[in-house]
PDB file of N, CA and C in Angstrom:
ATOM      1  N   UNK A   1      16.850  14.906 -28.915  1.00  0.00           N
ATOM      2  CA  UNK A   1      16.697  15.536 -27.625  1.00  0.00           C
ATOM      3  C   UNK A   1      16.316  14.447 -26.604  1.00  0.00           C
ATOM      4  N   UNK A   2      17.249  13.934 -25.597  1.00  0.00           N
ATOM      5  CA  UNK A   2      16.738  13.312 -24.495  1.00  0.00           C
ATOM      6  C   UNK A   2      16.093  14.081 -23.279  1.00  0.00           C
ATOM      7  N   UNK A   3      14.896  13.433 -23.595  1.00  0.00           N
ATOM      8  CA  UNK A   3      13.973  13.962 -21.893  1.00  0.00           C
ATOM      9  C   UNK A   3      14.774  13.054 -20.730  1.00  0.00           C
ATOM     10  N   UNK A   4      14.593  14.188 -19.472  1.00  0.00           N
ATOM     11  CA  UNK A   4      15.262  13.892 -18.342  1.00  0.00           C
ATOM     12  C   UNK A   4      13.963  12.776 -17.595  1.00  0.00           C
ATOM     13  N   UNK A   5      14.393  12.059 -17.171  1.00  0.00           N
ATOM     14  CA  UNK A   5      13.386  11.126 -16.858  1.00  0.00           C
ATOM     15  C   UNK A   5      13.045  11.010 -14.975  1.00  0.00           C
ATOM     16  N   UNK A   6      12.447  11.445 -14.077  1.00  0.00           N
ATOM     17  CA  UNK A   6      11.799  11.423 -13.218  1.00  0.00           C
ATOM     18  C   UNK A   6      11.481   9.724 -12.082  1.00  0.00           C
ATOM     19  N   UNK A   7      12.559   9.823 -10.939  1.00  0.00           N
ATOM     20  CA  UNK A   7      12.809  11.007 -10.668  1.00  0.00           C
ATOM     21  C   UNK A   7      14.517  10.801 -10.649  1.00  0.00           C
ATOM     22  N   UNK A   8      15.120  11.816 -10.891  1.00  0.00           N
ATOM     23  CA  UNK A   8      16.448  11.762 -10.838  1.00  0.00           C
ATOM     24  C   UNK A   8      17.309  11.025  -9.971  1.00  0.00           C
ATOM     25  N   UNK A   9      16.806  10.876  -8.760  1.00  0.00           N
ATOM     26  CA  UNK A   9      17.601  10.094  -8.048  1.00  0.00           C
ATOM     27  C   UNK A   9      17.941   8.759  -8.074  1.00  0.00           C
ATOM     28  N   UNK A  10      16.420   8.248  -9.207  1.00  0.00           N
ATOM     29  CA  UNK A  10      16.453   6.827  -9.304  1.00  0.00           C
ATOM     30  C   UNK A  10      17.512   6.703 -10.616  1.00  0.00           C
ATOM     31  N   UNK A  11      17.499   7.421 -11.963  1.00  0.00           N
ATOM     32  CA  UNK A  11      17.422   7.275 -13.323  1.00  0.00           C
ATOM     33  C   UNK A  11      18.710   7.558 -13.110  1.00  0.00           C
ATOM     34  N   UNK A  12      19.586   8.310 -12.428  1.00  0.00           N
ATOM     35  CA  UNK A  12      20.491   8.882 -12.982  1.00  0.00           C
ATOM     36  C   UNK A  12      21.973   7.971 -11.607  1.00  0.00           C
ATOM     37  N   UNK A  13      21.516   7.062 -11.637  1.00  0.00           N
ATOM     38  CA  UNK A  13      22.764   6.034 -11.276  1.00  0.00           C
ATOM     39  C   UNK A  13      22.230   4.477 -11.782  1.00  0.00           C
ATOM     40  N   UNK A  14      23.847   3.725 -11.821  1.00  0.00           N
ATOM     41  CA  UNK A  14      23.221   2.483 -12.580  1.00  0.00           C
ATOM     42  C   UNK A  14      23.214   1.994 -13.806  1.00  0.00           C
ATOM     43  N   UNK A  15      23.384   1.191 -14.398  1.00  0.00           N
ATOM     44  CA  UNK A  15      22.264   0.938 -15.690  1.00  0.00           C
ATOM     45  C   UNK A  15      21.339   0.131 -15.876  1.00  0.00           C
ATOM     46  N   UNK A  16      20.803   0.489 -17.237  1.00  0.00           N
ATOM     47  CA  UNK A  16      19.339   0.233 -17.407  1.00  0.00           C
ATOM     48  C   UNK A  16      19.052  -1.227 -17.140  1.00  0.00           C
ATOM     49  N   UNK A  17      18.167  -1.772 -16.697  1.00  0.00           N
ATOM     50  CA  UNK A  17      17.878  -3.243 -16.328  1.00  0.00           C
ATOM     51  C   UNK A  17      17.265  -3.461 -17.374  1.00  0.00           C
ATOM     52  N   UNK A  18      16.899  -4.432 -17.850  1.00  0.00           N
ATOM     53  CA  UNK A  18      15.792  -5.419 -18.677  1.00  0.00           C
ATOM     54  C   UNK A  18      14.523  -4.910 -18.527  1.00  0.00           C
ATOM     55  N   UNK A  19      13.621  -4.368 -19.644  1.00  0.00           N
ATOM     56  CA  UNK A  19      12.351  -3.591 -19.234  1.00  0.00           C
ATOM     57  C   UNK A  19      11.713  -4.430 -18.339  1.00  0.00           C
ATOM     58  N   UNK A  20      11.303  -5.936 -18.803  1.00  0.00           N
ATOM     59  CA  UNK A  20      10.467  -6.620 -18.193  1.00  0.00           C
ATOM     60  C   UNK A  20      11.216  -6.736 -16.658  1.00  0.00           C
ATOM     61  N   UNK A  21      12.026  -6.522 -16.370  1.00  0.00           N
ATOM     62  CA  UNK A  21      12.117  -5.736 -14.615  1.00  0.00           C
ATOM     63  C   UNK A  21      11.745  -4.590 -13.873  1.00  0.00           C
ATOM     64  N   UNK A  22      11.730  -3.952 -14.852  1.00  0.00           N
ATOM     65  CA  UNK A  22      10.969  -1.966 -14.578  1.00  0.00           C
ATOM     66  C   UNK A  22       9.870  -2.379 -15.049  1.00  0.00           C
ATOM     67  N   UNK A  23       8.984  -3.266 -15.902  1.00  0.00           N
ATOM     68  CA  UNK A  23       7.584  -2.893 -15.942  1.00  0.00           C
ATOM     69  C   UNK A  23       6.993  -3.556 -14.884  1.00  0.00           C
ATOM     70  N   UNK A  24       7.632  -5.093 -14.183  1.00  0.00           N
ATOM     71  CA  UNK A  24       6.820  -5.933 -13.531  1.00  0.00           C
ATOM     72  C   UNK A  24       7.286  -4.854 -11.844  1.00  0.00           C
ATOM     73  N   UNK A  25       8.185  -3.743 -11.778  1.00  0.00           N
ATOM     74  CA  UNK A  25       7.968  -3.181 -10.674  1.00  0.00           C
ATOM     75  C   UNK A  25       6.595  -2.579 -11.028  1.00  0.00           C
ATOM     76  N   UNK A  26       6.727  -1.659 -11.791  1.00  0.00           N
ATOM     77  CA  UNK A  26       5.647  -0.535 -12.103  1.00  0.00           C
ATOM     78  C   UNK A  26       4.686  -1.433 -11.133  1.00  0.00           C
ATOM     79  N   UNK A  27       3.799  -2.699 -12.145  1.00  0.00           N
ATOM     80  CA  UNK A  27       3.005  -3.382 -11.960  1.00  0.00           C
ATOM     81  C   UNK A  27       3.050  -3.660 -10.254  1.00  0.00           C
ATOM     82  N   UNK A  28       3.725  -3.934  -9.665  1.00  0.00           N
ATOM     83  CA  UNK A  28       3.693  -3.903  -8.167  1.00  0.00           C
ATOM     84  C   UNK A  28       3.213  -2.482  -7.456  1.00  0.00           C
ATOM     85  N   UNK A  29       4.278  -1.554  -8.098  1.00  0.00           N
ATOM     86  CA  UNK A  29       3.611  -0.240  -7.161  1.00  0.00           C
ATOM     87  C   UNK A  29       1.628   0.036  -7.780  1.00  0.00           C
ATOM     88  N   UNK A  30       1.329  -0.160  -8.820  1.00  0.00           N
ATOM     89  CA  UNK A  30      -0.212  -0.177  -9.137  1.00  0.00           C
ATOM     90  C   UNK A  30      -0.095  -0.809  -8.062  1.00  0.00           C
ATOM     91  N   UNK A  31      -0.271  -2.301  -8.285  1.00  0.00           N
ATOM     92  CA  UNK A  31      -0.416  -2.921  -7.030  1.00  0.00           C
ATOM     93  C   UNK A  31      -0.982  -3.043  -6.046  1.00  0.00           C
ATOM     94  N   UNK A  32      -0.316  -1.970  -4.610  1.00  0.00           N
ATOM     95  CA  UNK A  32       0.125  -1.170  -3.739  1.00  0.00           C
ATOM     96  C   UNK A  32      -1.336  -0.583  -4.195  1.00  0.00           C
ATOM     97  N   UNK A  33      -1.251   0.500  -5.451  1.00  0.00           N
ATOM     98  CA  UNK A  33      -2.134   1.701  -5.396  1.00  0.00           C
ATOM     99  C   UNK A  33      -3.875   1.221  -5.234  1.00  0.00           C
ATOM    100  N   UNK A  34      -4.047  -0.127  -5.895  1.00  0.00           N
ATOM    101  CA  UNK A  34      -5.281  -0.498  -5.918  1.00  0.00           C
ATOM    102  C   UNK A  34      -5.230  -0.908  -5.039  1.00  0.00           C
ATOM    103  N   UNK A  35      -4.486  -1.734  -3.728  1.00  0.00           N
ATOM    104  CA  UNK A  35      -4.575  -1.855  -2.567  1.00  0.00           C
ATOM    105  C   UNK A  35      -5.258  -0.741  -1.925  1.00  0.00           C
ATOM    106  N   UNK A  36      -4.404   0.443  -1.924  1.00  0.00           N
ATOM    107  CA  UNK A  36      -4.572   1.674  -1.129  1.00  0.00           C
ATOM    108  C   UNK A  36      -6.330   2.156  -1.001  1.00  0.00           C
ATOM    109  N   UNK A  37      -7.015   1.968  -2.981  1.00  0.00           N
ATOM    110  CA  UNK A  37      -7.956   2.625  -2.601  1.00  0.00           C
ATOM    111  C   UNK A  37      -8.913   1.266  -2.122  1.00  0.00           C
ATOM    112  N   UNK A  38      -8.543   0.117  -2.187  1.00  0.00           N
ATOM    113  CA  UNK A  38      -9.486  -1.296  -1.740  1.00  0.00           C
ATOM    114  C   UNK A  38      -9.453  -0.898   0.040  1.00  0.00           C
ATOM    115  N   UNK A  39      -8.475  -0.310   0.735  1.00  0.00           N
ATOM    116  CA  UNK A  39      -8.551  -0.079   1.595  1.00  0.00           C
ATOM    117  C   UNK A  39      -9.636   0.805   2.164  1.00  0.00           C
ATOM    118  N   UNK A  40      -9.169   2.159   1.486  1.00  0.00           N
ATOM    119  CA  UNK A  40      -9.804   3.237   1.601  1.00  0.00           C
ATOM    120  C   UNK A  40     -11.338   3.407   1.557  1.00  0.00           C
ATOM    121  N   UNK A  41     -11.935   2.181   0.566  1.00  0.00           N
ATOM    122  CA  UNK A  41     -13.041   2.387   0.296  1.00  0.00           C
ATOM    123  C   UNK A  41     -13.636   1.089   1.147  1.00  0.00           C
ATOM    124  N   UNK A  42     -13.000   0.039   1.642  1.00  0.00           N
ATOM    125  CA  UNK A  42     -13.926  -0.372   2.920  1.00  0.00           C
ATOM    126  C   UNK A  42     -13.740   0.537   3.910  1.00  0.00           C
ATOM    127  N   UNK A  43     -12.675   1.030   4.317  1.00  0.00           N
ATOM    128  CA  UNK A  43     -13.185   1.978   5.687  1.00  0.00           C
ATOM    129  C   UNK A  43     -14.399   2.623   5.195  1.00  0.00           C
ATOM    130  N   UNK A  44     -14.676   3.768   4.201  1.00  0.00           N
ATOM    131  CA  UNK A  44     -15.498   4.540   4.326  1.00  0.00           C
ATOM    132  C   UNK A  44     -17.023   3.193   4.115  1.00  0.00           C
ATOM    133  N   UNK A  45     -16.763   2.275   2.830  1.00  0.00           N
ATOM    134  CA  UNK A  45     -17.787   1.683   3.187  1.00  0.00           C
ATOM    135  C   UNK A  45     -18.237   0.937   4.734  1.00  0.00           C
ATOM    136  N   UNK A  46     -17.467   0.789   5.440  1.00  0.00           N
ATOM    137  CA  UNK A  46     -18.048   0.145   6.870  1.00  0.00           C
ATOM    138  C   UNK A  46     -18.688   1.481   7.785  1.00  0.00           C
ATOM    139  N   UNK A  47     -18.434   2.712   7.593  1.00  0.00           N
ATOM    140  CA  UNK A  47     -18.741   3.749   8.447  1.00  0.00           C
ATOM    141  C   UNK A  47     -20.216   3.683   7.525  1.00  0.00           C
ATOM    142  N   UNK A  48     -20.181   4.099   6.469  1.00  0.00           N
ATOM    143  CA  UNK A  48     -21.256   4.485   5.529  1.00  0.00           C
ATOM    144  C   UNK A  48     -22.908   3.649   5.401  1.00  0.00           C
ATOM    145  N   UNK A  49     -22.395   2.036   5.696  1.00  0.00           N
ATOM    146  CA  UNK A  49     -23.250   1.254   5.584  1.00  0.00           C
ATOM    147  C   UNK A  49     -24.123   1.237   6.389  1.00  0.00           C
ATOM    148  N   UNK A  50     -24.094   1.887   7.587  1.00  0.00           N
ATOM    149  CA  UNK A  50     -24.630   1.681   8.722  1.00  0.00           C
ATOM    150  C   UNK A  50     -25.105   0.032   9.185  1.00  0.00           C
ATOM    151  N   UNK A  51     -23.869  -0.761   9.467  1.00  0.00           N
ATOM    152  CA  UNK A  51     -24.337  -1.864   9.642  1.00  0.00           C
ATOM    153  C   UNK A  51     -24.762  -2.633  10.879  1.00  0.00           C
ATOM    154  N   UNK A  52     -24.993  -1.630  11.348  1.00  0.00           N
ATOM    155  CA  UNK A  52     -25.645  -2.129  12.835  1.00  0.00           C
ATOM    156  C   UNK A  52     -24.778  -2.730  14.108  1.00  0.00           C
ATOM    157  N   UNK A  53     -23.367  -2.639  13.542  1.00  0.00           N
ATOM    158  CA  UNK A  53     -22.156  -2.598  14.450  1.00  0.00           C
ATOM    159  C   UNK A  53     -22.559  -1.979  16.063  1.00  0.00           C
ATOM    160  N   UNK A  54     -21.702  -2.387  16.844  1.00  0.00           N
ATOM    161  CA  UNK A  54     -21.224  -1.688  17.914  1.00  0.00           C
ATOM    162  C   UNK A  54     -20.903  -0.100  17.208  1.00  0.00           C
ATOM    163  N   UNK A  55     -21.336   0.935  17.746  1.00  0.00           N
ATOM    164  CA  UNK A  55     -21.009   1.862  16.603  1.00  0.00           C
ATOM    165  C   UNK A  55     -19.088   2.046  17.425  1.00  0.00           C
ATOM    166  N   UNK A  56     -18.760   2.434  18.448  1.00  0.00           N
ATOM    167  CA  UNK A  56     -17.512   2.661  18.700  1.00  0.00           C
ATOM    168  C   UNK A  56     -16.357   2.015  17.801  1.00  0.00           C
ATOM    169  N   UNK A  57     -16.805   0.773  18.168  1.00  0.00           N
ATOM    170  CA  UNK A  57     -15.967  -0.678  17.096  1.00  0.00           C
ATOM    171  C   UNK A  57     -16.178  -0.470  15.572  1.00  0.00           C
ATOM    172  N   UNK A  58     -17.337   0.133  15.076  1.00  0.00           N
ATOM    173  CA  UNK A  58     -17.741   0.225  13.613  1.00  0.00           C
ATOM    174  C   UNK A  58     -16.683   1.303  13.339  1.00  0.00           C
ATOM    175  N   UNK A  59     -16.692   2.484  14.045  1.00  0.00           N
ATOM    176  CA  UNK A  59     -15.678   3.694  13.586  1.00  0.00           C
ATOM    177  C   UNK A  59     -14.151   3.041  13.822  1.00  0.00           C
ATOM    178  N   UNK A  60     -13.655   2.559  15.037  1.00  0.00           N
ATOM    179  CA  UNK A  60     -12.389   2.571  14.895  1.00  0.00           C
ATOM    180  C   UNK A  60     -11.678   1.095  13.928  1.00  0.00           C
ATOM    181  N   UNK A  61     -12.707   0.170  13.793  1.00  0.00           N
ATOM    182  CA  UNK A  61     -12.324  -0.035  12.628  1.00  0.00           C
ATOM    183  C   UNK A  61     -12.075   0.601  11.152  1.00  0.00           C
ATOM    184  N   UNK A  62     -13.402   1.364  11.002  1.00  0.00           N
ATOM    185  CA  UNK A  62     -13.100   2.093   9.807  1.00  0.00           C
ATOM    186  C   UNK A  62     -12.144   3.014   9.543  1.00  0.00           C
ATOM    187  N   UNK A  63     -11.686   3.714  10.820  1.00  0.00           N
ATOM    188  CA  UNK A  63     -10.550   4.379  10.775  1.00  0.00           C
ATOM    189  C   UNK A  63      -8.970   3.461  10.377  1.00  0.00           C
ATOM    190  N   UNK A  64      -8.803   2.558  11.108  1.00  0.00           N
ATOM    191  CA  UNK A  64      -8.119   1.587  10.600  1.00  0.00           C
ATOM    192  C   UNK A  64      -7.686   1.676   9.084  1.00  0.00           C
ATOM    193  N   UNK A  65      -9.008   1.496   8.630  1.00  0.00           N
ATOM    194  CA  UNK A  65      -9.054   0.622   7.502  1.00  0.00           C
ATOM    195  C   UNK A  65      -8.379   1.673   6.658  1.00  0.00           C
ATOM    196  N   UNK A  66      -9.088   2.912   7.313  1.00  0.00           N
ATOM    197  CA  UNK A  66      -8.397   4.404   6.218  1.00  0.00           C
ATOM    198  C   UNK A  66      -7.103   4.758   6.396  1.00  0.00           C
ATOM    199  N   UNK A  67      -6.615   4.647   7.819  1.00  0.00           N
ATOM    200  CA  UNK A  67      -5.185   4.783   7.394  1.00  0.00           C
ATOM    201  C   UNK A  67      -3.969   4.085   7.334  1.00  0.00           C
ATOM    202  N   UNK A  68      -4.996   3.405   6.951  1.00  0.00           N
ATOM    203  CA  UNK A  68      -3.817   1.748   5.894  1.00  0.00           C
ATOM    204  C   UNK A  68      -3.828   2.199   4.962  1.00  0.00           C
ATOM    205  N   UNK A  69      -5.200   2.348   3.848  1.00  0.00           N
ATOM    206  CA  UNK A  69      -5.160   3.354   2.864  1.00  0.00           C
ATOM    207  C   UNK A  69      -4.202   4.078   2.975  1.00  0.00           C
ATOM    208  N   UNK A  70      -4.047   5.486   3.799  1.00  0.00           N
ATOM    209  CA  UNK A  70      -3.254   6.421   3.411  1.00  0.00           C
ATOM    210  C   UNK A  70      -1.613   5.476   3.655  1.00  0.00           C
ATOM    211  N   UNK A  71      -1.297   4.615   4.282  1.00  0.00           N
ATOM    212  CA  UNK A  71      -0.162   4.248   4.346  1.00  0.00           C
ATOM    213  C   UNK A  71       0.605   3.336   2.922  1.00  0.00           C
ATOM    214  N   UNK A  72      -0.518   2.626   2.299  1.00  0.00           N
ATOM    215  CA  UNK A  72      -0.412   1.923   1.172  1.00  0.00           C
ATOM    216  C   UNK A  72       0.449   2.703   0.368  1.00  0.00           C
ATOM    217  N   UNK A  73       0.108   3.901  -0.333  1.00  0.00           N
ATOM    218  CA  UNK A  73       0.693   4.447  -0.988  1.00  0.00           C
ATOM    219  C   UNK A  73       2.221   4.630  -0.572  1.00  0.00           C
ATOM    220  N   UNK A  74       2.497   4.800   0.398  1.00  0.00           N
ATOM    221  CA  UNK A  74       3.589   5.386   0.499  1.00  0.00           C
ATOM    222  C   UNK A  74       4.507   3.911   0.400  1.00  0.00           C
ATOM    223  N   UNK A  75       4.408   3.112   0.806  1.00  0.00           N
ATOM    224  CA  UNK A  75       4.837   1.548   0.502  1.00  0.00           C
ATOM    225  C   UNK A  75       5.446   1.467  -1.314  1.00  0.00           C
ATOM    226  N   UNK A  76       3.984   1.763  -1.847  1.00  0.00           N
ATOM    227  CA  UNK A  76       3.996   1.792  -3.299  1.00  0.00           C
ATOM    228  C   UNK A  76       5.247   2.746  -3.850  1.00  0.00           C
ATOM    229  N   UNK A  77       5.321   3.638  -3.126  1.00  0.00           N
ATOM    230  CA  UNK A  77       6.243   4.687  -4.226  1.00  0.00           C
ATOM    231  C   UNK A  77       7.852   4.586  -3.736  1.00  0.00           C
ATOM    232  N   UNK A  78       7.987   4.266  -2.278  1.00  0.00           N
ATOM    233  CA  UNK A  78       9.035   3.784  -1.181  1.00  0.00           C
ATOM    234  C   UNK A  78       9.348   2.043  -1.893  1.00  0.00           C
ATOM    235  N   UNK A  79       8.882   1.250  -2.222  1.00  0.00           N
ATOM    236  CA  UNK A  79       9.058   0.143  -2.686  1.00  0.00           C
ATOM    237  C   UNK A  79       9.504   0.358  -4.319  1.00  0.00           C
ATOM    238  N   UNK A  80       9.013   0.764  -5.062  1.00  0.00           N
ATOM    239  CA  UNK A  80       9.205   1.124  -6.448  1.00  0.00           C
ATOM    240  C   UNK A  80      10.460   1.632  -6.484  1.00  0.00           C
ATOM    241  N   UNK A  81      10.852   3.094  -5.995  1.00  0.00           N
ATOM    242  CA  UNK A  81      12.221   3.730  -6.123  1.00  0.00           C
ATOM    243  C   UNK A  81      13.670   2.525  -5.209  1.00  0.00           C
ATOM    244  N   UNK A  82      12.939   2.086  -4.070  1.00  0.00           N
ATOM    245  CA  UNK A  82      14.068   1.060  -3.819  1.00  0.00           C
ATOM    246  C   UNK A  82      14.359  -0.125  -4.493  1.00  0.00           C
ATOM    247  N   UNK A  83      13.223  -0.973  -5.129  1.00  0.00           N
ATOM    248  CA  UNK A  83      13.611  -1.903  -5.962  1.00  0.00           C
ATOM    249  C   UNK A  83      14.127  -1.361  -7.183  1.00  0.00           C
ATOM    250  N   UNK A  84      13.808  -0.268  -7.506  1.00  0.00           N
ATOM    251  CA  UNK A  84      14.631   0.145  -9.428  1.00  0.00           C
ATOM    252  C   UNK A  84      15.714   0.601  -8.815  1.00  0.00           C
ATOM    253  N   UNK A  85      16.153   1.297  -7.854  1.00  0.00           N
ATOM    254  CA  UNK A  85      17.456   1.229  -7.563  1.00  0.00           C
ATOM    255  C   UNK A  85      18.695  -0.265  -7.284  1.00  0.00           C
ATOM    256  N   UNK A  86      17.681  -0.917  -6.891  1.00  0.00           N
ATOM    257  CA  UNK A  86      18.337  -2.392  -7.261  1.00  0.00           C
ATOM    258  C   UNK A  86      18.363  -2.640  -7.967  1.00  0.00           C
ATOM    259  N   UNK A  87      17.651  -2.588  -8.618  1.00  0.00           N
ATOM    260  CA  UNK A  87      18.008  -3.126 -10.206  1.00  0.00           C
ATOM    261  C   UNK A  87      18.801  -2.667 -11.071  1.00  0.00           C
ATOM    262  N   UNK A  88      18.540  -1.509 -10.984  1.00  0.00           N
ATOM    263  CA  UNK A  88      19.671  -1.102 -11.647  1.00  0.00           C
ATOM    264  C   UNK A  88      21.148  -0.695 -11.317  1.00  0.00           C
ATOM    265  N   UNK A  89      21.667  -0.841  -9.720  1.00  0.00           N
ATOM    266  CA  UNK A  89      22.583  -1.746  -9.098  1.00  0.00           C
ATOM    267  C   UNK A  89      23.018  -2.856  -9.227  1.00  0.00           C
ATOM    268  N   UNK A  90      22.172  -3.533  -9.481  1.00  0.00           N
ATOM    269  CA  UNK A  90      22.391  -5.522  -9.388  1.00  0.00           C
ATOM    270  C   UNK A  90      22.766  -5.904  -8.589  1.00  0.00           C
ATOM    271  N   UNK A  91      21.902  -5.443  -7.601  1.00  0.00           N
ATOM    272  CA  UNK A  91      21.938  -5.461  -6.409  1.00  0.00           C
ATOM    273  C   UNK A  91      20.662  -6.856  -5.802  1.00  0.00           C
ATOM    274  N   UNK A  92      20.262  -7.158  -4.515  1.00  0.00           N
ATOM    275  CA  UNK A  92      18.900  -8.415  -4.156  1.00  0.00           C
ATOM    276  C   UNK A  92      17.696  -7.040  -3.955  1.00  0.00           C
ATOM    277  N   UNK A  93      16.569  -7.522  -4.297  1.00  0.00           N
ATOM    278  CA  UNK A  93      15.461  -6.403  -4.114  1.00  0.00           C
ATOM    279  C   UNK A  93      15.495  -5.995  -2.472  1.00  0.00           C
ATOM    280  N   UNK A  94      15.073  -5.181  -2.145  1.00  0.00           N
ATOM    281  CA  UNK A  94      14.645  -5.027  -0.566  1.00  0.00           C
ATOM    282  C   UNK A  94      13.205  -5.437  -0.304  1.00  0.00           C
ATOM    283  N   UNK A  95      13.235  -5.539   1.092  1.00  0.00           N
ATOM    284  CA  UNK A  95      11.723  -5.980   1.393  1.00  0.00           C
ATOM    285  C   UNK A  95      10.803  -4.879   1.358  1.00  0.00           C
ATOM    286  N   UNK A  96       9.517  -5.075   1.469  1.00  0.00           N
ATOM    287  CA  UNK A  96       8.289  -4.188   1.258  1.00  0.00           C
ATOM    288  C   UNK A  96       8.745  -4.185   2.829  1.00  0.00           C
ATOM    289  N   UNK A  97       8.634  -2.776   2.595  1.00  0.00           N
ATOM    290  CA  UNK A  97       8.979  -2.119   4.696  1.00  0.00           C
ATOM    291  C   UNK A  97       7.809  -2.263   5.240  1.00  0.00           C
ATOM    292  N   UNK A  98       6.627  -1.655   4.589  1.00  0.00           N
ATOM    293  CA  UNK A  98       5.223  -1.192   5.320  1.00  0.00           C
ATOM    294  C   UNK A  98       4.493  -2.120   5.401  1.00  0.00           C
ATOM    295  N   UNK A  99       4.984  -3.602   4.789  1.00  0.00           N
ATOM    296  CA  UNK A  99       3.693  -5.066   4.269  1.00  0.00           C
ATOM    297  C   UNK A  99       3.432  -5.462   5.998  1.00  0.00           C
ATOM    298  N   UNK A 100       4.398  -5.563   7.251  1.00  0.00           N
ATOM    299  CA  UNK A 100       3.615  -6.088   7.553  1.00  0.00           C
ATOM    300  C   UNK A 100       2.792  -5.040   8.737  1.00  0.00           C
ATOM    301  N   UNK A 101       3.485  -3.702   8.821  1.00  0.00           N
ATOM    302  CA  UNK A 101       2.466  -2.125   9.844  1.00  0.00           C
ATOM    303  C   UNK A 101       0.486  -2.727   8.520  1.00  0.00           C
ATOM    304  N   UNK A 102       0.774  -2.930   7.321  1.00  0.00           N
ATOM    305  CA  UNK A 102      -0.217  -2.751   6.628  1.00  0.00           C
ATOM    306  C   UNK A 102      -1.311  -4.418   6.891  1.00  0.00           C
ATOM    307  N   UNK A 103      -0.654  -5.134   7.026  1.00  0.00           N
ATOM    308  CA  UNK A 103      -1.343  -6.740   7.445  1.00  0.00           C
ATOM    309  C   UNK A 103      -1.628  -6.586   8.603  1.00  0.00           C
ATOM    310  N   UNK A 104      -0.750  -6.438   9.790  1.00  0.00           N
ATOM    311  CA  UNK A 104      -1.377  -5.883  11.291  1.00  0.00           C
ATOM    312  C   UNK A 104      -2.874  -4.758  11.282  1.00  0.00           C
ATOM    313  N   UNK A 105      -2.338  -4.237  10.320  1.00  0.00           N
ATOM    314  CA  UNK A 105      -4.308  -2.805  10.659  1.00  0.00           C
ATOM    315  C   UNK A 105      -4.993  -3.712   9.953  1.00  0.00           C
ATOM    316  N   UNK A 106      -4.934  -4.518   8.839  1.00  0.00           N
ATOM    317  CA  UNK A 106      -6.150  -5.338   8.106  1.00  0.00           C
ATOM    318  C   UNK A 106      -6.618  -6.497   9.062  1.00  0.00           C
ATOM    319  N   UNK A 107      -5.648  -6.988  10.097  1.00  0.00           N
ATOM    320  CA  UNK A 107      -5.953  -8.176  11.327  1.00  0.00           C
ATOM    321  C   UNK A 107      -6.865  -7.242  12.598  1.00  0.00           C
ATOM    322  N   UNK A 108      -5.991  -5.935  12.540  1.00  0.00           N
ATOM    323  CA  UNK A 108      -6.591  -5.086  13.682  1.00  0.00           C
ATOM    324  C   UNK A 108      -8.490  -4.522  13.553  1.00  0.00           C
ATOM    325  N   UNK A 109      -8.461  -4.314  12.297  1.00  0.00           N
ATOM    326  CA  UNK A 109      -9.566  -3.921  11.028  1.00  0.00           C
ATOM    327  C   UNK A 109     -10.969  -5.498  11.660  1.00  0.00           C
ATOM    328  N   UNK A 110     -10.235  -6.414  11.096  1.00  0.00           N
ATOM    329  CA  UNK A 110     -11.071  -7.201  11.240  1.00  0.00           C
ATOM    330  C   UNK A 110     -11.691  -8.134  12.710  1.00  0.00           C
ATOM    331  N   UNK A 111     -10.757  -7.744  13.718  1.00  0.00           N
ATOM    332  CA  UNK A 111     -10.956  -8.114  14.875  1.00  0.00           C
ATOM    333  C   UNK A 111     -11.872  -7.642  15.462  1.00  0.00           C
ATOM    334  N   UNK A 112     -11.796  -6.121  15.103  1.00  0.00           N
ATOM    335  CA  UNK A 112     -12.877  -5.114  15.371  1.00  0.00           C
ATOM    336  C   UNK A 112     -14.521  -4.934  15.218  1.00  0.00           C
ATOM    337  N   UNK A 113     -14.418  -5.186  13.888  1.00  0.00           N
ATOM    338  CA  UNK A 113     -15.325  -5.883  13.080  1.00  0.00           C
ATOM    339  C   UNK A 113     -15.928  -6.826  13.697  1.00  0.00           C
ATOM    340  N   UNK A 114     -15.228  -7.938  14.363  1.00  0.00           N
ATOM    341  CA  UNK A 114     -15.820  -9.303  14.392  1.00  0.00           C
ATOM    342  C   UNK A 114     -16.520  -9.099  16.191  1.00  0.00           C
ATOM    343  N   UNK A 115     -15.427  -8.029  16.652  1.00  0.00           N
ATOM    344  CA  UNK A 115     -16.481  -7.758  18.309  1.00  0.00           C
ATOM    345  C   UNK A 115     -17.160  -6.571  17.859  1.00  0.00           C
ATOM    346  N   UNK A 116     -17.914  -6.101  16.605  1.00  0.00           N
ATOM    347  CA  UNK A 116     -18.751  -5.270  16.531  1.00  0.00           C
ATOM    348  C   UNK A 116     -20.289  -6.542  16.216  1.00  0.00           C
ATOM    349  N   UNK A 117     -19.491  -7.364  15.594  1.00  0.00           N
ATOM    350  CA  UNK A 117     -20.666  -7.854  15.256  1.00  0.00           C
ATOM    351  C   UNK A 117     -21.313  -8.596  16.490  1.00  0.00           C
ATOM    352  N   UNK A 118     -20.329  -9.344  17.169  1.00  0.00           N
ATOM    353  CA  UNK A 118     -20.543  -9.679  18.476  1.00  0.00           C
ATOM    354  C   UNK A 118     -21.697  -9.637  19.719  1.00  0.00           C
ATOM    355  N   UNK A 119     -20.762  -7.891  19.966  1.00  0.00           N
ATOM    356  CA  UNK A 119     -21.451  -7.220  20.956  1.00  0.00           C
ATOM    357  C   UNK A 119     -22.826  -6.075  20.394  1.00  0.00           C
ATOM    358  N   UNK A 120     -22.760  -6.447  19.285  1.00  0.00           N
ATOM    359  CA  UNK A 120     -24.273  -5.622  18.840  1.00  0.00           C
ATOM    360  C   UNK A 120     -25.341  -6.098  19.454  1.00  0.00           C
TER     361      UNK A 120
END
């Protein structure tokens, strides 16, 4: 009995690539995912700490920081299904779409930061 394998759109064109190409994606979208919550959890840690910030600058950094978080993921799962579709095309990988909306909020993140500490 073959199980249908998830998600169809990827599995079911193509053939199979070399595992060690589907595992070292996998390993990228983790990646991505431990990015997401490294994100997630300095925003809330910079709101949480009360660090004596500018408080305006303390929040909209931390907001920042969170919805990079929420954007990470979607990178991760948007990057994963387009590179295994290359691959198993034989096709060139595509670029990470969201790397650099996600490097701009971590520059934006820390600028913020740095005139919180500033103007405190």
């Amino acid at each position: 009995m073959s199980r249908q394998r998830f998600p169809r759109s990827v599995y079911d064109h193509g053939n199979e690539p070399d595992a060690r190409f589907s595992l070292a994606n996998e390993r990228t979208f983790l990646a991505w995912i431990r990015t997401s919550l490294a994100l997630m959890a300095g925003g809330v840690a910079l709101e949480a700490l009360g660090l004596g910030l500018q408080p305006h600058l303390q929040l909209a950094a931390s907001l920042v920081l969170m919805a990079a978080g929420i954007l990470a993921p979607a990178q991760a799962w948007f990057g994963w299904v387009g590179n295994e579709r290359a691959l198993r095309g034989d096709r060139p990988l595509p670029p990470a779409a969201l790397s650099l909306p996600l490097a701009v909020a971590v520059v934006v993140a820390s600028v913020l930061v740095l005139l919180g500490v500033l103007l405190a």
